[in-house]
Structures are given as structure tokens and as C-alpha cells.
C-alpha atoms as a PDB file:
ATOM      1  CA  UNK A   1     118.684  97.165 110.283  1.00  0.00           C
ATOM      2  CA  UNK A   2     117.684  93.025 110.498  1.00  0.00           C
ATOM      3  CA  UNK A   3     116.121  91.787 107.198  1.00  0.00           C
ATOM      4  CA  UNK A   4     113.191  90.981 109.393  1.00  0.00           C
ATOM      5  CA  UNK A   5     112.665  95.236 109.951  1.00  0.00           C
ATOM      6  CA  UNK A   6     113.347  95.458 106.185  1.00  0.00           C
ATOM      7  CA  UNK A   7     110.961  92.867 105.402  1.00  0.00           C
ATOM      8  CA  UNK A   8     108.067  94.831 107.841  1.00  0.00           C
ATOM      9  CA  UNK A   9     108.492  97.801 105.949  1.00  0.00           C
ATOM     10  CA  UNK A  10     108.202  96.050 102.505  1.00  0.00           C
ATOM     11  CA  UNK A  11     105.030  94.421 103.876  1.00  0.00           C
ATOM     12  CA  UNK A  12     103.437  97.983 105.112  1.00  0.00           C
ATOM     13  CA  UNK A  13     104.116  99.273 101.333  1.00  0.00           C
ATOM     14  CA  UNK A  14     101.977  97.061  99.806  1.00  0.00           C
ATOM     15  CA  UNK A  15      98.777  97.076 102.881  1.00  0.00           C
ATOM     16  CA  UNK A  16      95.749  98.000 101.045  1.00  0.00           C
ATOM     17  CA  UNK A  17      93.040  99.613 102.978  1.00  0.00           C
ATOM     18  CA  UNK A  18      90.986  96.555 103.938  1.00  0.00           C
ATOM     19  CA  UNK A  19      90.389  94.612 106.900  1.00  0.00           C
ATOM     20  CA  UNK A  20      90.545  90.932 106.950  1.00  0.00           C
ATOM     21  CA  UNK A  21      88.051  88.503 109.010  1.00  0.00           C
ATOM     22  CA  UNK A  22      88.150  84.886 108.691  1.00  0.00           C
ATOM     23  CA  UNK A  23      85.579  82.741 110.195  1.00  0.00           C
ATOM     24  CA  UNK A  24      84.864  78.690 109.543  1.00  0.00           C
ATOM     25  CA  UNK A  25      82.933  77.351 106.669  1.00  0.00           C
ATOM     26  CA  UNK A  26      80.114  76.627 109.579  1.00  0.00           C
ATOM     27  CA  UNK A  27      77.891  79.002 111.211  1.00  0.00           C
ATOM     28  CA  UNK A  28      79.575  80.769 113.336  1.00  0.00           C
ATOM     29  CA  UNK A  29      78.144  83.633 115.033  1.00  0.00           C
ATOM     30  CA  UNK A  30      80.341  83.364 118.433  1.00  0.00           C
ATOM     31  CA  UNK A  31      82.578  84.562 116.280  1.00  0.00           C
ATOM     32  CA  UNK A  32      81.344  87.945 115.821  1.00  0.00           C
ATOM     33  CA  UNK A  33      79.778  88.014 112.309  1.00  0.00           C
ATOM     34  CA  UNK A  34      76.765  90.121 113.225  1.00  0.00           C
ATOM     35  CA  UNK A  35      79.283  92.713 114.842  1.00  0.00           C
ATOM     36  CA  UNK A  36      81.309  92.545 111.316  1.00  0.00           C
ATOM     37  CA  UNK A  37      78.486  93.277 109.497  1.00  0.00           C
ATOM     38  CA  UNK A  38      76.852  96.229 111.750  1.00  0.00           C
ATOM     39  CA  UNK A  39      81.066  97.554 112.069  1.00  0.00           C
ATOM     40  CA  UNK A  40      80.790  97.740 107.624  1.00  0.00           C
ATOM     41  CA  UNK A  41      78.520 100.167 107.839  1.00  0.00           C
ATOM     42  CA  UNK A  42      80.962 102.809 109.997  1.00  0.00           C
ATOM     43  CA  UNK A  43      84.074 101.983 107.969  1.00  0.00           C
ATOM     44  CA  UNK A  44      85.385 104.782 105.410  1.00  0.00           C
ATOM     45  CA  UNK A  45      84.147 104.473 102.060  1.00  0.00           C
ATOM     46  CA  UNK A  46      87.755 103.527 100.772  1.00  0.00           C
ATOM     47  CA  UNK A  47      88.125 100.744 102.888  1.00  0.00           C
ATOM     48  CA  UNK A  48      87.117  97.406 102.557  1.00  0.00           C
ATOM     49  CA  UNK A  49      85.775  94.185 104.813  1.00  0.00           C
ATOM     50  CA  UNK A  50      87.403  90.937 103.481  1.00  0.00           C
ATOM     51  CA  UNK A  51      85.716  88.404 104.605  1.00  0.00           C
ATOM     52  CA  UNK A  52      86.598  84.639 104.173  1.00  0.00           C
ATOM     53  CA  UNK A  53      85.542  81.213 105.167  1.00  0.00           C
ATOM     54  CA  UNK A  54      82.167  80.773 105.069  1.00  0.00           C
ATOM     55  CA  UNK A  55      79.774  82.613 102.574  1.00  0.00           C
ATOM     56  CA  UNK A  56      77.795  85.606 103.713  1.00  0.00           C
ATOM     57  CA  UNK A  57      74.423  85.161 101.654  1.00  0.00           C
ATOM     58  CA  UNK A  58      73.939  88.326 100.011  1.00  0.00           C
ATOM     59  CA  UNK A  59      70.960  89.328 101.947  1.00  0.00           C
ATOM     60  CA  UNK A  60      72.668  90.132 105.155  1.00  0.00           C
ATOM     61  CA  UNK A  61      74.964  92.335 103.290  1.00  0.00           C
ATOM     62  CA  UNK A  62      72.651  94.590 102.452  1.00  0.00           C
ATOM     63  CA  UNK A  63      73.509  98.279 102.792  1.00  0.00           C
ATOM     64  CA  UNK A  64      77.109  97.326 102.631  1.00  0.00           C
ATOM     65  CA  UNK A  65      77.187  95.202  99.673  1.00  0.00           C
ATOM     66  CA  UNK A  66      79.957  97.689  98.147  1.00  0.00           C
ATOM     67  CA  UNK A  67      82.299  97.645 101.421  1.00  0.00           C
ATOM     68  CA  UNK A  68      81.977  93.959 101.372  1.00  0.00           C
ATOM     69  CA  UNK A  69      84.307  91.581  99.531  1.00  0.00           C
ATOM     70  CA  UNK A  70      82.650  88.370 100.597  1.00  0.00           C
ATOM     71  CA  UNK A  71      85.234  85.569  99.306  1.00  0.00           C
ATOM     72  CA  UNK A  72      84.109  82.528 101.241  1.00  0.00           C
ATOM     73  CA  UNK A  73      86.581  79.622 101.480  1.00  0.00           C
ATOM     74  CA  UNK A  74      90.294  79.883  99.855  1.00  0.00           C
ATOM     75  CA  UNK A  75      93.307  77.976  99.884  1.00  0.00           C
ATOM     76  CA  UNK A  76      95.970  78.808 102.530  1.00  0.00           C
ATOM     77  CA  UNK A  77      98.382  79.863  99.712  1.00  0.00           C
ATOM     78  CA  UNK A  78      95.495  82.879  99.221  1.00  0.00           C
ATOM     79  CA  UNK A  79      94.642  82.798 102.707  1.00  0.00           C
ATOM     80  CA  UNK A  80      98.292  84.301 103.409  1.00  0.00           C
ATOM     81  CA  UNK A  81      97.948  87.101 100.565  1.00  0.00           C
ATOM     82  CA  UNK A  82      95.000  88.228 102.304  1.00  0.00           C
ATOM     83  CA  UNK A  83      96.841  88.704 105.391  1.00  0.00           C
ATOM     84  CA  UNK A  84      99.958  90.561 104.071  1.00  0.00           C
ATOM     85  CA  UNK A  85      97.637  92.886 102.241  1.00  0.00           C
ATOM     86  CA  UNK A  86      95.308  93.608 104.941  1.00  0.00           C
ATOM     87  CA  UNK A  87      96.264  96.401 106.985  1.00  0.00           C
ATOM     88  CA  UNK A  88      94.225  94.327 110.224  1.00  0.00           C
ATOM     89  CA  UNK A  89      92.557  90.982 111.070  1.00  0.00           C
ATOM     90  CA  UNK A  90      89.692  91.331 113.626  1.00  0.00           C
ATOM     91  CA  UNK A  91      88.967  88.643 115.723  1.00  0.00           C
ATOM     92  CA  UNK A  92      85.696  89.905 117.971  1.00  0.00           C
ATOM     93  CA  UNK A  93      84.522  86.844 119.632  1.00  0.00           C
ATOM     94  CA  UNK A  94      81.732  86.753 121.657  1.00  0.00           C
ATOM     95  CA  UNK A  95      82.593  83.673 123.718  1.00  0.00           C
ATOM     96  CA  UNK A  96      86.073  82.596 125.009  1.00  0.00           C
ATOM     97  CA  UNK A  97      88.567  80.458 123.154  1.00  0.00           C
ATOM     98  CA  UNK A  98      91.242  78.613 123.564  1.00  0.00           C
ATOM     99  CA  UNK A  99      93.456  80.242 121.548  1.00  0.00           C
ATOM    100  CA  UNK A 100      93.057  81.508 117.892  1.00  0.00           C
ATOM    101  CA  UNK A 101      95.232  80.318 115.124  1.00  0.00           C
ATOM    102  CA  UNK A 102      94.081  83.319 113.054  1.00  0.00           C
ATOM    103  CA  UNK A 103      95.298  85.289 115.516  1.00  0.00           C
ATOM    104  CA  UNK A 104      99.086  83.349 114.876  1.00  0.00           C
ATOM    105  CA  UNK A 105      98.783  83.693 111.234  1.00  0.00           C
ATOM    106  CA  UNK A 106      98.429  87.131 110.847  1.00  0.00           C
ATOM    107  CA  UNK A 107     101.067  87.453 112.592  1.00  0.00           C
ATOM    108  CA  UNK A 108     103.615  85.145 110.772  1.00  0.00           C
ATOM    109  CA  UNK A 109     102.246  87.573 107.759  1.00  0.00           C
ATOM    110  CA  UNK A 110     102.713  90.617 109.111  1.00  0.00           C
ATOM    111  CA  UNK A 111      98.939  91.860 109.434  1.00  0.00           C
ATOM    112  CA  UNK A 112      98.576  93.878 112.910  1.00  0.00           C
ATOM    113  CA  UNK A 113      95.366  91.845 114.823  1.00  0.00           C
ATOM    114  CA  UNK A 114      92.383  93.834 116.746  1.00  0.00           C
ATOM    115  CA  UNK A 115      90.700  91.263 119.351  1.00  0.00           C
ATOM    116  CA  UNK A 116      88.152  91.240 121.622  1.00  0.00           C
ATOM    117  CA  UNK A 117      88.980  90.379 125.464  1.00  0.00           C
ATOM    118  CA  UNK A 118      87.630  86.884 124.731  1.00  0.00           C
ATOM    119  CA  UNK A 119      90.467  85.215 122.750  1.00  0.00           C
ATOM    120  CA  UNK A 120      92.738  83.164 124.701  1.00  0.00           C
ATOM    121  CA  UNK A 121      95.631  84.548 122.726  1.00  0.00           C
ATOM    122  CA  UNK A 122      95.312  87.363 124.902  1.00  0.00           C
ATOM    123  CA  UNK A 123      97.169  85.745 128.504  1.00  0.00           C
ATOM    124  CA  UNK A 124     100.469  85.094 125.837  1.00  0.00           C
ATOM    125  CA  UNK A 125     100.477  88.067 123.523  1.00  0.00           C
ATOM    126  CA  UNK A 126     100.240  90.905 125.999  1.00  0.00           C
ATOM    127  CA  UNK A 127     101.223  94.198 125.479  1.00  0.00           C
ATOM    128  CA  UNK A 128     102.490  93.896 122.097  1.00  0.00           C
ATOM    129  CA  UNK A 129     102.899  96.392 119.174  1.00  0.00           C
ATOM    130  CA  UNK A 130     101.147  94.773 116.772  1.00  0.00           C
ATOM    131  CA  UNK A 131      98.026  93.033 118.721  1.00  0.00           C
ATOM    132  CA  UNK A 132      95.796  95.615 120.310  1.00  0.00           C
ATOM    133  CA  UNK A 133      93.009  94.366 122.670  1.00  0.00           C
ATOM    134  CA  UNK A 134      90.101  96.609 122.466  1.00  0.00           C
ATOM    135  CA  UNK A 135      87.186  96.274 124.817  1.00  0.00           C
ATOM    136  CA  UNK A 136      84.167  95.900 122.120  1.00  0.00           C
ATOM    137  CA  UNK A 137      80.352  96.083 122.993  1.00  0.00           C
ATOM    138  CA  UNK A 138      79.901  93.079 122.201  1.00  0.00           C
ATOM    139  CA  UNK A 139      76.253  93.420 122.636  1.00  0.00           C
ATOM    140  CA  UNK A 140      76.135  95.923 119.530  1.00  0.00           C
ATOM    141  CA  UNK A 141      76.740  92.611 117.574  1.00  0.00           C
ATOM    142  CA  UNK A 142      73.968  90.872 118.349  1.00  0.00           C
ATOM    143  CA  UNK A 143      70.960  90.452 115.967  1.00  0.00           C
ATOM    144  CA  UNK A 144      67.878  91.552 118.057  1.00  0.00           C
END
């Protein structure tokens, strides 16, 4: 066995149920907030949504206020804790991007990512255990 296997397994040991989104301190709705926060409300009661970056006022968390742990910017020290515990990052953009750095760090932490079609990412990091491209209705996210 490689350390890096034994270091995988020591990461899974200590994955909390919670799943990690990250979005910038701006507003950022192509980024799939609005899904996040309709998604809250079908997680299990034991899990929670960690979100960080940019502040969720408290008024849009309504009805999922106690799935929520709504951190708002961190330093990257914390930033990587969040990853290693997480048992997934999401990344459900809306519109296409270049690439996805979050996508990259939870990776270098050990944090399995679920991504929408729409992340560039997605041309390099093909059929890989620990990415898994699901097709999301994306409409479902959006506010109407």
C-alpha cells in the first residue's frame, strides 16, 4: 500500500456528513446558490450544507436554517479543513467556466467533487473516481 492510499483512508475516517460549497464574496448566482438552497431542503436531517464565501443573509435560509452552516469568508488554512472534512464539494454552475479552482482544491484535499456539465474541469477530469458529473436541472435552481 503507497502512503498516498494510506493517507485516503485516514482522510475518509474523519469525513463528517456535510457537503461543502464555496462561492465568491460577490453575488454570484451563476454559480448555483438558488439550487443550493432549494437542494437543503432534500438533504437528510444529519447532514449538513457548508457554505463559504459570501454570506447567505438569513432570510433566504429560511426553512433550512438548521441544515445550514453559513460561514461566509475564511482563510485558506480553514478553507482546506473544510474540504478534508466534507464528504463532497458541489460545484452546480449554471453558466460555463473556464475551469474551477474549487474543483482542484478539493481534490488536493481529498473531498470527492459533484459538478454540473458546465465546469470546464470537466474536458480534463473525465471519468474519474472521485469527480462525478451529474446532469442537474438546472432550471430547479432558479428563483421564479
Amino acid at each position: 500500500m503507497t502512503p498516498l492510499k494510506i493517507r485516503n483512508i485516514n482522510l475518509l475516517a474523519q469525513k463528517k456528513n456535510q457537503f461543502l460549497f464555496v462561492i465568491p464574496s460577490y453575488e454570484a448566482s451563476h454559480k448555483g446558490v438558488d439550487f443550493i438552497l432549494r437542494l437543503t431542503r432534500f438533504i437528510p436531517d444529519d447532514y449538513k450544507m457548508i457554505i463559504v464565501g459570501g454570506l447567505i443573509p438569513n432570510s433566504r435560509l429560511d426553512g433550512i436554517l438548521s441544515k445550514v452552516i453559513n460561514l461566509g469568508p475564511v482563510n485558506s488554512d480553514e478553507l482546506d479543513s473544510l474540504y478534508r472534512s466534507s464528504k463532497n464539494k458541489l460545484v452546480p454552475s449554471f453558466f460555463t467556466e473556464a475551469f474551477g479552482r474549487v474543483i482542484i482544491e478539493s481534490i488536493v484535499n481529498g473531498t470527492s467533487v459533484i459538478r454540473s456539465p458546465n465546469c470546464g474541469a470537466n474536458y480534463f477530469l473525465q471519468d474519474k473516481e472521485f469527480i462525478k458529473i451529474v446532469p442537474l436541472n438546472l432550471n430547479y435552481g432558479l428563483i421564479r
